[in-house]
Structure formats: C-alpha cells, structure tokens
N, C-alpha and C. Protein backbone atom coordinates (compact mmCIF):
# COMPACT_ATOMS: atom_id res chain seq x y z
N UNK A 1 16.78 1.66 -6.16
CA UNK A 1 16.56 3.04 -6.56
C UNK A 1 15.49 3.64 -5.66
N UNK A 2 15.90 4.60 -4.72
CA UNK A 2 14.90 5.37 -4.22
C UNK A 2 13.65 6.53 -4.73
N UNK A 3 12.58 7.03 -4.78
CA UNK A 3 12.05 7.71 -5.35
C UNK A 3 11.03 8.14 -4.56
N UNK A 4 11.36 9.73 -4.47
CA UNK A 4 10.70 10.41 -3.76
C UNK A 4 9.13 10.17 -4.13
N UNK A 5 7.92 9.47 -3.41
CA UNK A 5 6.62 9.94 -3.92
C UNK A 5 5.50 10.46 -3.12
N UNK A 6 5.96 11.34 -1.77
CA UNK A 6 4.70 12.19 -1.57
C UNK A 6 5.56 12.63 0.43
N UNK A 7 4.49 13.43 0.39
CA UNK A 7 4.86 14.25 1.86
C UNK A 7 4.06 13.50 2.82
N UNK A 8 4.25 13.27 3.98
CA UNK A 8 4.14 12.78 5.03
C UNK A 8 3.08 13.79 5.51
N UNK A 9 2.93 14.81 5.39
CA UNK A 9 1.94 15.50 5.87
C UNK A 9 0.71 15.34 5.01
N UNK A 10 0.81 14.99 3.61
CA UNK A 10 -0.46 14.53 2.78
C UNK A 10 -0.99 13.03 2.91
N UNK A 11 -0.57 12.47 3.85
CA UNK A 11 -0.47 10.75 4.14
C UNK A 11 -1.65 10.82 5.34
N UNK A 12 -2.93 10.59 5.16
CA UNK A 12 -4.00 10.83 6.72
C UNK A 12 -3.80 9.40 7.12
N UNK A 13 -3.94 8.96 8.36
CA UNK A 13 -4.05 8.22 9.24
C UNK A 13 -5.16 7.38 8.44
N UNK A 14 -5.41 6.32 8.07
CA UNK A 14 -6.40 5.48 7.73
C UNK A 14 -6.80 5.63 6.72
N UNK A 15 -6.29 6.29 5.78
CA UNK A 15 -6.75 6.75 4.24
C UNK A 15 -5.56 5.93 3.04
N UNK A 16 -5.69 5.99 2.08
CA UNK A 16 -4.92 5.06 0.85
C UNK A 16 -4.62 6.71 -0.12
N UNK A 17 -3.27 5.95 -0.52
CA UNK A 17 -2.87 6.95 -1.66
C UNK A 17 -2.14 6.70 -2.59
N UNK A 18 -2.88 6.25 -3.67
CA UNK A 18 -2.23 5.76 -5.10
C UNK A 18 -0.89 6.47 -5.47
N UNK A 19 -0.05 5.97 -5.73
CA UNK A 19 1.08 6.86 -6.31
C UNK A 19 1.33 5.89 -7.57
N UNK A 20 1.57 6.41 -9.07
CA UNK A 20 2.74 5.40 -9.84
C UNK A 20 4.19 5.85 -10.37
N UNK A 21 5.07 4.66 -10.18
CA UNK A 21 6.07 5.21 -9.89
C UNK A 21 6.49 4.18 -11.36
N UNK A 22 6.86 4.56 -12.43
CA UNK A 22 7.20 3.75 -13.33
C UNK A 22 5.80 2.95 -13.78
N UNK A 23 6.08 1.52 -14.17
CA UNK A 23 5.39 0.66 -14.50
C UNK A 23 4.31 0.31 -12.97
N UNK A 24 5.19 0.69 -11.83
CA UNK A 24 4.28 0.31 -10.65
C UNK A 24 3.22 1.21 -9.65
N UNK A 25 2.17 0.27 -9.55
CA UNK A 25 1.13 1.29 -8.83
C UNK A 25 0.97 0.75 -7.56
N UNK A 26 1.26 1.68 -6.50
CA UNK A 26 1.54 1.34 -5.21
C UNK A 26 0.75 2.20 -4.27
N UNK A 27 0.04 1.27 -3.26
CA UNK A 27 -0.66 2.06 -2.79
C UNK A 27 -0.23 2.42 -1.14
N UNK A 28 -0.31 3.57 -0.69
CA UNK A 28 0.44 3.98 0.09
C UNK A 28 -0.62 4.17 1.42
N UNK A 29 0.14 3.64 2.85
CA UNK A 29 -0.88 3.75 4.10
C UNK A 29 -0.29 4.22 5.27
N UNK A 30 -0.85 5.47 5.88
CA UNK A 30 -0.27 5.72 7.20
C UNK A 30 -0.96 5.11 8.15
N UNK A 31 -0.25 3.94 8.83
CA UNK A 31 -1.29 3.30 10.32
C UNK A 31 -0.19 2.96 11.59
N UNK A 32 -0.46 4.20 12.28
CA UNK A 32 0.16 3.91 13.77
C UNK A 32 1.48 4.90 13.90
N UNK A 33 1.60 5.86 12.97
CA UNK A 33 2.83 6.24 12.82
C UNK A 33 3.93 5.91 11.65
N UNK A 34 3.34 4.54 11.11
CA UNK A 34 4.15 4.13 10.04
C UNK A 34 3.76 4.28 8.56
N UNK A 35 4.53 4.27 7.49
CA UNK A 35 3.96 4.53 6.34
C UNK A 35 4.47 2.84 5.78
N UNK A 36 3.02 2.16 5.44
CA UNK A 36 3.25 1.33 4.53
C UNK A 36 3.12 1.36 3.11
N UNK A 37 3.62 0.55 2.05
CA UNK A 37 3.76 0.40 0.43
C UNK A 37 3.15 -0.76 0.43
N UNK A 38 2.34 -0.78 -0.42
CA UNK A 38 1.72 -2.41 -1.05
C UNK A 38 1.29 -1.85 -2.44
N UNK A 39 1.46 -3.26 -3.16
CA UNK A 39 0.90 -2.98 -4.72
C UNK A 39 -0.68 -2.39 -5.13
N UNK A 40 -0.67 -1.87 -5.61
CA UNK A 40 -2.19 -0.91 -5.70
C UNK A 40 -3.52 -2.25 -6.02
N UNK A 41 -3.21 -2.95 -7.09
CA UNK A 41 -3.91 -4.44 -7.41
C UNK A 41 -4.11 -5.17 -6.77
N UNK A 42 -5.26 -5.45 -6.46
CA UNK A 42 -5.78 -6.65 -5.91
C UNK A 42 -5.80 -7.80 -6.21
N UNK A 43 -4.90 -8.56 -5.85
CA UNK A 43 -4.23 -9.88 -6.67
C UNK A 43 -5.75 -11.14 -7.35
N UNK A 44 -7.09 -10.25 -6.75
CA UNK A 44 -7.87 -11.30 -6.97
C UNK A 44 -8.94 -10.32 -8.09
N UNK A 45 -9.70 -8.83 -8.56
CA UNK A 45 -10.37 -8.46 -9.56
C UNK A 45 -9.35 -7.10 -9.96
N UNK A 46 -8.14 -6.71 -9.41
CA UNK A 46 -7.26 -5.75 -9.57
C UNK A 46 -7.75 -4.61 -9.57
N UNK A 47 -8.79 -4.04 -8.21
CA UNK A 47 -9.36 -3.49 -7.81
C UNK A 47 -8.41 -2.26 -7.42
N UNK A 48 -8.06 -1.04 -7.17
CA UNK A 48 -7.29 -0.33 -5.98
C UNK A 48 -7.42 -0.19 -5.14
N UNK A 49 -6.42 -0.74 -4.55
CA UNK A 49 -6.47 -1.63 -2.70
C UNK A 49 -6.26 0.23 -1.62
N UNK A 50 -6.26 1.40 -3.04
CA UNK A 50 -6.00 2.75 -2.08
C UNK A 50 -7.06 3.30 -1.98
N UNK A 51 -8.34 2.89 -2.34
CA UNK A 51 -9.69 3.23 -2.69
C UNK A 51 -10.52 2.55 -1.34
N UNK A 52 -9.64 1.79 -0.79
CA UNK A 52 -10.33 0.53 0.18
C UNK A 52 -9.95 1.21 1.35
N UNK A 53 -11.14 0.61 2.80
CA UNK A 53 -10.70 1.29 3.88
C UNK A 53 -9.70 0.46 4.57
N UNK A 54 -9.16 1.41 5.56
CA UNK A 54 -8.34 0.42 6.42
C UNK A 54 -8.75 0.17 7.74
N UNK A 55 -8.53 -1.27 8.34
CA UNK A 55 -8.91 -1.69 9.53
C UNK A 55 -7.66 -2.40 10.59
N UNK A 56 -7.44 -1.51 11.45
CA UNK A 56 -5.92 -1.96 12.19
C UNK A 56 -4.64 -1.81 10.78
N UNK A 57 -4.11 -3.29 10.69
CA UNK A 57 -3.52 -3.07 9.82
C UNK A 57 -4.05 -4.34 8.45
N UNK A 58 -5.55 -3.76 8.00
CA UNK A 58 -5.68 -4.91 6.76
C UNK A 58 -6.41 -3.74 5.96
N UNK A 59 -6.24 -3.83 5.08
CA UNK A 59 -7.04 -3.06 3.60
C UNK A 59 -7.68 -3.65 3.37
N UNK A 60 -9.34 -3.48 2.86
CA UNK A 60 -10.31 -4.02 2.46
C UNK A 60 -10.45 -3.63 1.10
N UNK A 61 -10.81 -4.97 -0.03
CA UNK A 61 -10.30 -4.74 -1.64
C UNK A 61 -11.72 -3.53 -1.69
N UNK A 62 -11.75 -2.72 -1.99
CA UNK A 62 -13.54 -1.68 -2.74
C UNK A 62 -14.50 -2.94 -3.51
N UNK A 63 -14.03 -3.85 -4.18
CA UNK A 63 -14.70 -4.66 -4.91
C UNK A 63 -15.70 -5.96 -4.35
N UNK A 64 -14.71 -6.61 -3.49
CA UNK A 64 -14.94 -8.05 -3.27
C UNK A 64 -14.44 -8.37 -1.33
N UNK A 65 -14.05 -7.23 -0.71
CA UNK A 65 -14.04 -7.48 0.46
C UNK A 65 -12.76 -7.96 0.73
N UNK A 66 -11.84 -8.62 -0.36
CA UNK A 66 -10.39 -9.08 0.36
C UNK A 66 -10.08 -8.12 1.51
N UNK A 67 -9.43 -8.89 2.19
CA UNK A 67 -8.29 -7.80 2.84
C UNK A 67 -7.28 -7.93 2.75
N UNK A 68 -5.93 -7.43 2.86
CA UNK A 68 -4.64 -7.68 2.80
C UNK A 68 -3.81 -7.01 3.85
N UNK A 69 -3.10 -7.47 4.51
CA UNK A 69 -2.09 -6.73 5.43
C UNK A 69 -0.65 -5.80 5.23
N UNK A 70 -1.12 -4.69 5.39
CA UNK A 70 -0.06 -3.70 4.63
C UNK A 70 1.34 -3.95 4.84
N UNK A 71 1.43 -4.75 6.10
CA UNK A 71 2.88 -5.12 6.28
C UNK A 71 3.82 -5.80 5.37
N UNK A 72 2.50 -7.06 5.28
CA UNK A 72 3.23 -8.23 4.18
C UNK A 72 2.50 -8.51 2.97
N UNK A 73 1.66 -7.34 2.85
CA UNK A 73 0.75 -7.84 1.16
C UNK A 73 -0.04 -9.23 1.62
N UNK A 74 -0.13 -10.42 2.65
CA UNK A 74 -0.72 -11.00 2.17
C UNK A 74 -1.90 -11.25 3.04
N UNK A 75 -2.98 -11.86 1.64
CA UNK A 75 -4.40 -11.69 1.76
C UNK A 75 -4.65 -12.75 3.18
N UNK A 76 -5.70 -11.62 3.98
CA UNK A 76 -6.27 -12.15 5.51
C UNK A 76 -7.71 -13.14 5.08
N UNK A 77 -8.08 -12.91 3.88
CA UNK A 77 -9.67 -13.11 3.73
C UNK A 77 -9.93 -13.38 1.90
N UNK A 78 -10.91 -14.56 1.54
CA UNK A 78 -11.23 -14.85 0.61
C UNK A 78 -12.05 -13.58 0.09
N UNK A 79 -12.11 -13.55 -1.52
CA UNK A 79 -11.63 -14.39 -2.67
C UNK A 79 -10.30 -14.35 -3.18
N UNK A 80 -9.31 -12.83 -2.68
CA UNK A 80 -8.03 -13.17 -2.49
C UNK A 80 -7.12 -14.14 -2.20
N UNK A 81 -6.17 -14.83 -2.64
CA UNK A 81 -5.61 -15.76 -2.27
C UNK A 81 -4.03 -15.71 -2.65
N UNK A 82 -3.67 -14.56 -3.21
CA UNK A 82 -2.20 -14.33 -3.94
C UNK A 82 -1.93 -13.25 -3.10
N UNK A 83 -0.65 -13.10 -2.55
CA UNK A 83 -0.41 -12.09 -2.10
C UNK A 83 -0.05 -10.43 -2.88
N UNK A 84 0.14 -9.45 -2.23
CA UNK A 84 0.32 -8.51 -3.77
C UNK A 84 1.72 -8.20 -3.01
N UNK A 85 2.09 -7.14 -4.05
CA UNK A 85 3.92 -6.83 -3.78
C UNK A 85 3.77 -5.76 -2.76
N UNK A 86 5.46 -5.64 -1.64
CA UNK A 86 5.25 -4.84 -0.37
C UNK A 86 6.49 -3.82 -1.14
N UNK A 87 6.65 -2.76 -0.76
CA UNK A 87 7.84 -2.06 -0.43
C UNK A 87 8.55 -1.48 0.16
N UNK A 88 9.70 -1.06 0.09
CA UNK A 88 10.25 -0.84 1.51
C UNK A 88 10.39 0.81 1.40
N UNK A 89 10.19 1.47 2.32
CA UNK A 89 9.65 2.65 2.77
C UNK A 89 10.43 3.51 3.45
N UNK A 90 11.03 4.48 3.22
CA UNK A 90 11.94 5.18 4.19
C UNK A 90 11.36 6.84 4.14
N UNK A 91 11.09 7.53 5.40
CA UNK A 91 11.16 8.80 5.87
C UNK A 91 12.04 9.43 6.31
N UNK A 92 12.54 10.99 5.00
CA UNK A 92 13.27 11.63 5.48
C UNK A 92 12.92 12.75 5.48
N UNK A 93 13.07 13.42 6.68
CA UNK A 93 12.40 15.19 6.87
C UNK A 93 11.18 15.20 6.44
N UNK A 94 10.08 14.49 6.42
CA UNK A 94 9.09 14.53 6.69
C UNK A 94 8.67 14.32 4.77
N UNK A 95 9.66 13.59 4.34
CA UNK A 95 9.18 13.31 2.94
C UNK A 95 9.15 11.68 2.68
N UNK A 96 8.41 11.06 2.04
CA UNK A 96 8.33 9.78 1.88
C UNK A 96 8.64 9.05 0.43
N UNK A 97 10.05 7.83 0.74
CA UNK A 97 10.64 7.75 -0.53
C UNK A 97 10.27 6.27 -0.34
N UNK A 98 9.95 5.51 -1.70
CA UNK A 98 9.77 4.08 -1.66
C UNK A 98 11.32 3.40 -2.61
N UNK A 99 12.06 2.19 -2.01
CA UNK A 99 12.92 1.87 -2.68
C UNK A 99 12.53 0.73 -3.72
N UNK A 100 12.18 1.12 -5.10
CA UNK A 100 11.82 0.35 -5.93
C UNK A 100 12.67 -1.05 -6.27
N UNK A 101 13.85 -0.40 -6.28
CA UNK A 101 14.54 -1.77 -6.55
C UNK A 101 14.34 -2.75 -5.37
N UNK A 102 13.78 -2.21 -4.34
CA UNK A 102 13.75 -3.57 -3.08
C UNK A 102 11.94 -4.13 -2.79
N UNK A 103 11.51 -4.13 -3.91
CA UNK A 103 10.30 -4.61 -4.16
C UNK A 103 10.17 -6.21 -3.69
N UNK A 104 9.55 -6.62 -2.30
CA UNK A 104 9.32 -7.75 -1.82
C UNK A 104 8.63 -8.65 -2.09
C-alpha cells in the first residue's frame, strides 16, 4: 500500500521528518538527492531518530549517540545493537510516497 506522506520540497537536505502513517512512525531523510524511510525508534531508548542529526549517511540517536544508516536501518555505533525498520520510498512529481506494505 502506497501512502502519500509529504512534499519533496518540505524534505531539507540533512534534516529528519517524523511522519505517522498508521501504527508506524517513520522518520524521513533527504541525503544526496535521495529520500530515505527508517523507523522513527531507536531500537536501543526509542528516542526519535528525526530529532537526530545527520552525518553522510548515519543518523545520530538525540539520546545516546547511536547511529544508524538510513539506507539499511542498521546501527553503525553502540548502545544500539538492533537494527530499526527501512522503507521503500518512491518520488512522484515532486511528492513523496512510502510503500507500507514493503516494510524491510
């Protein structure tokens, strides 16, 4: 199931943006041109990983310093050690839809 959740023009380069889409909170990243999806929770104090800065491509948890890689959710750096969920991401006309049912 696809679901429209935000404009590509409200997406800044190096910034996080909570969206929830159902039961799921996903936090959303523009780096390099691309828009990544990762689960908003920090698999280690369930911190929001959209609150955290970004560095290349790793999110730093606001809490405890994890990082995680937006590509594949999983954690670069202790006390993290679980990866969190990715999603798959498609841009059309400059709108950004996440496909829930293909939750990785």
């Amino acid at each position: 199931m696809s679901v429209h959740v935000a404009s590509l023009k409200n997406l800044e380069e190096g910034t996080g943006l909570r969206v929830d889409v159902g039961e799921h909170r996903v936090a959303l990243f523009r780096v390099a041109d691309q828009v990544y999806a990762i689960g908003d929770r920090c698999s280690h104090a369930e911190a929001s990983l959209a609150e955290g800065e970004i560095f290349g491509y790793d999110v730093e948890c606001p809490w405890h310093g994890s990082e995680f890689d937006v590509r594949t959710g999983t954690p670069a750096s202790l006390p993290a050690i679980r990866s969190v969920p990715i999603y798959d991401v498609e841009i059309v006309d400059g709108e950004v839809y996440l496909e829930i049912g293909g939750v990785l």
